[in-house]
C-alpha atoms as a PDB file:
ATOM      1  CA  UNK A   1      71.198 111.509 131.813  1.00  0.00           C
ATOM      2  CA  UNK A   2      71.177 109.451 128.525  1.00  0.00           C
ATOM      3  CA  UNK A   3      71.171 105.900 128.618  1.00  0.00           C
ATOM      4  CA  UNK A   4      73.359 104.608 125.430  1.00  0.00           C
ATOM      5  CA  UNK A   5      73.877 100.912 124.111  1.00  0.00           C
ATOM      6  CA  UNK A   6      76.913  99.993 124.611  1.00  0.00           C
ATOM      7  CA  UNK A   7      78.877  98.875 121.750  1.00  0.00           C
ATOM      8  CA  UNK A   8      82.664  98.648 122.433  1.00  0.00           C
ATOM      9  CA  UNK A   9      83.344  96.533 119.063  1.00  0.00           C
ATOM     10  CA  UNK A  10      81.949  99.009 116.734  1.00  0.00           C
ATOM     11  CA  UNK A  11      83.683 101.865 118.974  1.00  0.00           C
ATOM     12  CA  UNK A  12      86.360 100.029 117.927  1.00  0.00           C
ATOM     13  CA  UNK A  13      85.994  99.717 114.307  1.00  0.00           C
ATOM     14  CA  UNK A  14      85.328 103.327 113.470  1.00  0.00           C
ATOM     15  CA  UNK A  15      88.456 104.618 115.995  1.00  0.00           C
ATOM     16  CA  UNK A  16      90.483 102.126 113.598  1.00  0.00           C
ATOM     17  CA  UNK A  17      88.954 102.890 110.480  1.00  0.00           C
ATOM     18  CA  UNK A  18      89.700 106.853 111.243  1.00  0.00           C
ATOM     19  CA  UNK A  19      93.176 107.120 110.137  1.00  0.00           C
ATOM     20  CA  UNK A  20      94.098 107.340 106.587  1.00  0.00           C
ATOM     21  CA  UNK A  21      97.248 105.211 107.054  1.00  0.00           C
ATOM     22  CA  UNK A  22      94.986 102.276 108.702  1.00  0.00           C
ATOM     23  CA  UNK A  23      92.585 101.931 106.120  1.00  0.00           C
ATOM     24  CA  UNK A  24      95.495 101.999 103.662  1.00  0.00           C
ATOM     25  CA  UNK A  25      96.598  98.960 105.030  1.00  0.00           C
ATOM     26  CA  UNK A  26      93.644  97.713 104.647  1.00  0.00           C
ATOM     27  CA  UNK A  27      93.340  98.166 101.530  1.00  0.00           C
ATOM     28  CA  UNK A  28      96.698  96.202 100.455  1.00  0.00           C
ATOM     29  CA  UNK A  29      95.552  93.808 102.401  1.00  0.00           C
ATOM     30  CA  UNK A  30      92.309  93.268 100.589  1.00  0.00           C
ATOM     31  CA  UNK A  31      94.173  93.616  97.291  1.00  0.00           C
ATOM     32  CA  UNK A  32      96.583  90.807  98.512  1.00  0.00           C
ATOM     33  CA  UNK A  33      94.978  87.954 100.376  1.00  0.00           C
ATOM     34  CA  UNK A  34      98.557  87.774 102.903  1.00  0.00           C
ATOM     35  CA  UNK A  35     101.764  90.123 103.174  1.00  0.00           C
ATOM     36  CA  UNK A  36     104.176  89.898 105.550  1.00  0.00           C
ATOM     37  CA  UNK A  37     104.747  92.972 108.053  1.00  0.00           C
ATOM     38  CA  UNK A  38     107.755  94.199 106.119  1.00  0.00           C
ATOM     39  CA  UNK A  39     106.345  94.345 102.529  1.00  0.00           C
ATOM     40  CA  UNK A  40     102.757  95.644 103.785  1.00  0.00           C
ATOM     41  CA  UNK A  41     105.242  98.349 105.735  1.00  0.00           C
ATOM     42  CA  UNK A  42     107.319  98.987 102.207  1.00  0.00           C
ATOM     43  CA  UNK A  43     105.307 101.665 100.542  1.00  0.00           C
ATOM     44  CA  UNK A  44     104.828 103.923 103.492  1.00  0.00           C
ATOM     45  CA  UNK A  45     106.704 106.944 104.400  1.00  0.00           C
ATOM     46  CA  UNK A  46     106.698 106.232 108.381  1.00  0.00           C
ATOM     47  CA  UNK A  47     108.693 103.682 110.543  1.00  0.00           C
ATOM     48  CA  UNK A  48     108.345 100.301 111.179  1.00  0.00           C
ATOM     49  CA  UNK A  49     107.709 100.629 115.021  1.00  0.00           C
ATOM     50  CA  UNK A  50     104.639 103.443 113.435  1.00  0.00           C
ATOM     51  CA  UNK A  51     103.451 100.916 111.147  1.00  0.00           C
ATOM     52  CA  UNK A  52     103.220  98.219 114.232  1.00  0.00           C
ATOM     53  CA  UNK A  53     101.194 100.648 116.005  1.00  0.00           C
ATOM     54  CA  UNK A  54      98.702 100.974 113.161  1.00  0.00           C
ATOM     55  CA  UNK A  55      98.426  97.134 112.931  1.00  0.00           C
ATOM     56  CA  UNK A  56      97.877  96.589 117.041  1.00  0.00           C
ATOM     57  CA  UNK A  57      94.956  99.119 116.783  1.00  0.00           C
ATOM     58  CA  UNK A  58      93.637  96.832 113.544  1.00  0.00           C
ATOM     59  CA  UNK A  59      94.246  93.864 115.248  1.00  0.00           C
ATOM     60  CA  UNK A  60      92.352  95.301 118.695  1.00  0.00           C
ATOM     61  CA  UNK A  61      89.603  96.327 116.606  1.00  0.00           C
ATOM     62  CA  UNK A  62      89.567  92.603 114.869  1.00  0.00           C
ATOM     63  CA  UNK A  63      89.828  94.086 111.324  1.00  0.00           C
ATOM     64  CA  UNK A  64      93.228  92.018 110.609  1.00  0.00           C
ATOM     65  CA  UNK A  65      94.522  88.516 112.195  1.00  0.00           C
ATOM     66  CA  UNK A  66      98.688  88.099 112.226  1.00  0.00           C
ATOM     67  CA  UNK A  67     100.274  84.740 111.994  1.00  0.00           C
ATOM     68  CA  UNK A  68     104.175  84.236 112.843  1.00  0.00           C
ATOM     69  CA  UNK A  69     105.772  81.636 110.555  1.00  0.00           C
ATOM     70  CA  UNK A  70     109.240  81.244 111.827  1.00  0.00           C
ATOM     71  CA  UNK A  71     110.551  85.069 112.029  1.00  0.00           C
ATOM     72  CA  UNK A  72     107.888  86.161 109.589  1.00  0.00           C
ATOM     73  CA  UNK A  73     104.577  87.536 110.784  1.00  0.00           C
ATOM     74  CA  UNK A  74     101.934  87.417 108.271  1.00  0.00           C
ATOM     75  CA  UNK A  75      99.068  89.512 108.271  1.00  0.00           C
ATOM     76  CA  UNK A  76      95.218  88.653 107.078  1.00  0.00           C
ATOM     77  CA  UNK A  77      92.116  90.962 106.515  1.00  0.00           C
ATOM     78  CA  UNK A  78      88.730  89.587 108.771  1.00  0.00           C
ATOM     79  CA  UNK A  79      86.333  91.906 107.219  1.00  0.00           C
ATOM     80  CA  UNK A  80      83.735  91.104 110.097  1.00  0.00           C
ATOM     81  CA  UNK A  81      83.822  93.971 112.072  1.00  0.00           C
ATOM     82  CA  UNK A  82      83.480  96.194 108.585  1.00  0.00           C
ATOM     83  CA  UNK A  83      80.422  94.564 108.054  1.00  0.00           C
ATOM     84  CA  UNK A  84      78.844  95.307 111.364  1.00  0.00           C
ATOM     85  CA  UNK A  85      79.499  98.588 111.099  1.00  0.00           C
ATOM     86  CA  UNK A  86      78.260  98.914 107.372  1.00  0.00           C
ATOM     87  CA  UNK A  87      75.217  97.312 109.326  1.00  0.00           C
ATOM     88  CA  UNK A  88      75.292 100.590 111.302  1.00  0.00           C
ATOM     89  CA  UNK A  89      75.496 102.730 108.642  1.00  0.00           C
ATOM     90  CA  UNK A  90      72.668 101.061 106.643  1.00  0.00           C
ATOM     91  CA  UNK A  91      70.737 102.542 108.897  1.00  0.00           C
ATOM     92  CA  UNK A  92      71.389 106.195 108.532  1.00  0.00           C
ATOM     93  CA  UNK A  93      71.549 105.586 104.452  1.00  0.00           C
ATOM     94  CA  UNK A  94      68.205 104.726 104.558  1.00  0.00           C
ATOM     95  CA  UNK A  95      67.316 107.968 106.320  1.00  0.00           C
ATOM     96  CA  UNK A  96      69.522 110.108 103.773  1.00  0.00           C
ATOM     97  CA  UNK A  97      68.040 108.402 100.702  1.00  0.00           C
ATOM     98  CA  UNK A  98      64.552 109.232 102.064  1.00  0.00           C
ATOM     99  CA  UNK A  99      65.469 112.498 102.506  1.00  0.00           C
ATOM    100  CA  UNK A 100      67.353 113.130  99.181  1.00  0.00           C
ATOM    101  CA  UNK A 101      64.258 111.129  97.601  1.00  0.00           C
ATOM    102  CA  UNK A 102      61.982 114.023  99.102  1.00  0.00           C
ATOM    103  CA  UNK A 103      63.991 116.367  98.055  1.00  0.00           C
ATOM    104  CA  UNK A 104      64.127 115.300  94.127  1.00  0.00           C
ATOM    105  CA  UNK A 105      60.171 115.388  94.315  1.00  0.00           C
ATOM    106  CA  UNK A 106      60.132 118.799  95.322  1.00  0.00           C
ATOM    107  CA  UNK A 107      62.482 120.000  92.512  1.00  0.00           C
ATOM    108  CA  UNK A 108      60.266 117.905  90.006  1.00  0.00           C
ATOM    109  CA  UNK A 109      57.074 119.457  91.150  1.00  0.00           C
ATOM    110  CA  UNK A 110      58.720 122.930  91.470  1.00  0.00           C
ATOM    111  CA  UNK A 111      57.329 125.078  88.522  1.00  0.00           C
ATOM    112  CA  UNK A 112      60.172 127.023  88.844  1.00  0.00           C
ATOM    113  CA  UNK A 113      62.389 127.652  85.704  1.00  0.00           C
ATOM    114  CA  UNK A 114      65.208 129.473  85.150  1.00  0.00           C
ATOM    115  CA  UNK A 115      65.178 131.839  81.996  1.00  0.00           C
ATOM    116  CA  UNK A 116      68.140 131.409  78.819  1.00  0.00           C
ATOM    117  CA  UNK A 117      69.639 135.003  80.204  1.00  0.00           C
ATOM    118  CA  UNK A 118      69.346 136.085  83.514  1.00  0.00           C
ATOM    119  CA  UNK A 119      68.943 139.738  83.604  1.00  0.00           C
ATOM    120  CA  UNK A 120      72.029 140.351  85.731  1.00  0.00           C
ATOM    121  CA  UNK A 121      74.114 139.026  82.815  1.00  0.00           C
ATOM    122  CA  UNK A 122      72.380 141.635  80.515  1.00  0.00           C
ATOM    123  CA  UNK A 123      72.961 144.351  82.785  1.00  0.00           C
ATOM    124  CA  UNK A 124      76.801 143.416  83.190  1.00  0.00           C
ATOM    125  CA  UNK A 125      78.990 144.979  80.197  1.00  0.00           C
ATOM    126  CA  UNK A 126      82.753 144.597  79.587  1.00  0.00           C
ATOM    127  CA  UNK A 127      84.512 147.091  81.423  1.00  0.00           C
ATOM    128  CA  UNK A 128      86.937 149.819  78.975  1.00  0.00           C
ATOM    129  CA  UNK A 129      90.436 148.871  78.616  1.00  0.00           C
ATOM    130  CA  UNK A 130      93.032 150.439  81.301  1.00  0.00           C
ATOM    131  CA  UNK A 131      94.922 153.274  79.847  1.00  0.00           C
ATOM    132  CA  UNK A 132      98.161 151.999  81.057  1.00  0.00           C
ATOM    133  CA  UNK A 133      99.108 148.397  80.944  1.00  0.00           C
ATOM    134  CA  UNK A 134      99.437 146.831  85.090  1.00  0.00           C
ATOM    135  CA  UNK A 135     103.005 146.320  86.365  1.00  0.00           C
ATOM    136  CA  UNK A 136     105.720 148.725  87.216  1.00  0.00           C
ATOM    137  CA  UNK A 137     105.466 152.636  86.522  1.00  0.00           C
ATOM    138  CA  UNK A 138     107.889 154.361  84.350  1.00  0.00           C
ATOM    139  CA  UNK A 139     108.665 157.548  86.095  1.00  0.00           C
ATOM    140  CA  UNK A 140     111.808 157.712  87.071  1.00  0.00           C
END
């Protein structure tokens, strides 16, 4: 059996960065440095209780920090875990720029080149005009 590494956090980071609606709030909340529950709930077509849900799975996942003030509970962006997991990713982007790298050498070197007309355009020719126009017939 394969032995992998552990890594809970980042587990956690991608499962929370999966839903659309998740990284949406992230996103207000990186264009505004704190909102309150209510107004980062406002523009979003699904419930309140829904939108708490979202922000327990950020706040598991250590993507957002929420601070009660009185009744209001405020809610902050911690961009940490993002950047472990670009960390991740950096990785594999390395891989697929070698790769795409390769692959632009190979079309340079590729003496390959296609011709002005391609002969199966040539051969094609505009089909003759219907004798009757499409649509409904008019025996009766």
């Amino acid at each position: 059996m394969v032995n992998y590494q552990q890594q809970p956090a980042l587990d956690r980071t991608f499962a929370a960065l999966a839903d659309p609606t998740r990284r949406a709030l992230l996103a207000r909340l990186d264009a505004e440095e704190s909102l309150s529950v209510s107004d980062l709930a406002r523009p979003f077509p699904v419930s309140l209780p829904a939108i708490m849900k979202h922000l327990d799975v950020l706040s598991d996942a250590g993507l957002i920090v929420r601070k009660k003030t009185g009744r209001t509970v405020a809610c902050q962006l911690t961009p940490a875990p993002m950047e472990q997991a670009m960390n991740w990713l950096a990785r594999y982007e390395r891989y697929w720029t070698d790769q795409l790298d390769r692959l632009a050498d190979f079309l340079e070197k590729d003496p390959w080149q296609p011709s002005p007309a391609s002969p199966s355009s040539a051969a094609s020719k505009r089909r003759p005009p219907k004798s009757t126009k499409p649509g409904r017939s008019q025996k009766k």
